[in-house]
Protein backbone atom coordinates (compact mmCIF):
# COMPACT_ATOMS: atom_id res chain seq x y z
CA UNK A 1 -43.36 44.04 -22.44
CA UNK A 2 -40.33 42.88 -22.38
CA UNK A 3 -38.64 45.27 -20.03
CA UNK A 4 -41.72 44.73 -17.31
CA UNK A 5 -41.07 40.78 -17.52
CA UNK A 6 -37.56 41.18 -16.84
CA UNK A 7 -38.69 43.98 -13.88
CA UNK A 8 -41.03 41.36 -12.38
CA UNK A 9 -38.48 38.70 -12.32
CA UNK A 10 -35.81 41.27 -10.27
CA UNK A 11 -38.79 41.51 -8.00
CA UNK A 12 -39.47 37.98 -7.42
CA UNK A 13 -35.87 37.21 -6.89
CA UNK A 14 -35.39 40.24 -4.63
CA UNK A 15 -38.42 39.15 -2.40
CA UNK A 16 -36.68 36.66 -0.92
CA UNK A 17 -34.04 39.01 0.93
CA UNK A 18 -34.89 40.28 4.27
CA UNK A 19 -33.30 43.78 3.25
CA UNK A 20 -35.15 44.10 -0.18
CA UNK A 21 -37.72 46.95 0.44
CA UNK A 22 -39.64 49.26 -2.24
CA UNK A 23 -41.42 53.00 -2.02
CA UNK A 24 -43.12 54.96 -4.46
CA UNK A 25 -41.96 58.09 -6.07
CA UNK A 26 -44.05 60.95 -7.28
CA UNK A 27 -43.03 63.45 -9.76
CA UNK A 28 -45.37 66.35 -11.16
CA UNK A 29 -45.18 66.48 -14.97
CA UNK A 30 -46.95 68.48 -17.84
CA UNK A 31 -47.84 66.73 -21.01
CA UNK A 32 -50.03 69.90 -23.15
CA UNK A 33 -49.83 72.34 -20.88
CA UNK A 34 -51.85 69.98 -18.11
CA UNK A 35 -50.64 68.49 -15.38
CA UNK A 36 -50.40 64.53 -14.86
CA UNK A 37 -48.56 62.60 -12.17
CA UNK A 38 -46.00 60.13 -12.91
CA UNK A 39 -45.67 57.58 -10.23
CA UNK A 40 -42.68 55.09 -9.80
CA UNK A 41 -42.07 52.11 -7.50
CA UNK A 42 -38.58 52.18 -6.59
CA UNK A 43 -36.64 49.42 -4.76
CA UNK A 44 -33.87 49.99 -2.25
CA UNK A 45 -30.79 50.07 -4.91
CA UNK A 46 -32.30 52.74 -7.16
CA UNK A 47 -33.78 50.59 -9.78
CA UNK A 48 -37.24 51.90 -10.81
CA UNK A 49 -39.44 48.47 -10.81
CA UNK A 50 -42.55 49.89 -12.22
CA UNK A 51 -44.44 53.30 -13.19
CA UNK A 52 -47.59 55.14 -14.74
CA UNK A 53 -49.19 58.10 -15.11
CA UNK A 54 -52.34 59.52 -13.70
CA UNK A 55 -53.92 63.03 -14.09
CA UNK A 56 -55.27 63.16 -10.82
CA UNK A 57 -53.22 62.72 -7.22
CA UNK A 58 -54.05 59.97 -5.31
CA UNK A 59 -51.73 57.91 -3.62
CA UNK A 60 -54.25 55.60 -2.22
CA UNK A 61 -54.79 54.12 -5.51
CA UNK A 62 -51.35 54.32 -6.22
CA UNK A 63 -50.10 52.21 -3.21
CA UNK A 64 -53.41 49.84 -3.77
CA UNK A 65 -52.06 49.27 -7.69
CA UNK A 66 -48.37 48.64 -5.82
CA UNK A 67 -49.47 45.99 -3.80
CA UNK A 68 -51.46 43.82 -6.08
CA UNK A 69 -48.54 43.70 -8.59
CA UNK A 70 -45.61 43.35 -5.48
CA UNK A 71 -47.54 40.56 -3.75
């Protein structure tokens, strides 16, 4: 909890910068043999902001989950 509190204060400060942009990042991972998706929003230095993990693909959802949290 902690470390997502300090995350969403970076973004809130960040925001304010004309530069400051953010993407999502995918990796494929297996946790027991099955495969799960591990999605990351990443901002323009490199610094992971947040992430979770899904079983199935869809990066609809993924950028929907993104925007509530970034607005």
């Amino acid at each position: 909890m902690f470390a997502a509190e300090i995350r969403q204060q970076r973004v809130s400060r960040l925001k304010g910068f004309r530069q400051w942009k953010w993407h999502i990042d995918e990796v494929i991972l297996k946790i027991n043999g099955e495969r799960h998706y591990l999605w990351r929003a990443v901002d323009h230095e490199g610094a992971v902001l947040e992430c979770f993990v899904t079983k199935k693909r869809d990066k609809s959802a993924a950028l929907a989950e993104w925007q509530n949290l970034m607005a």
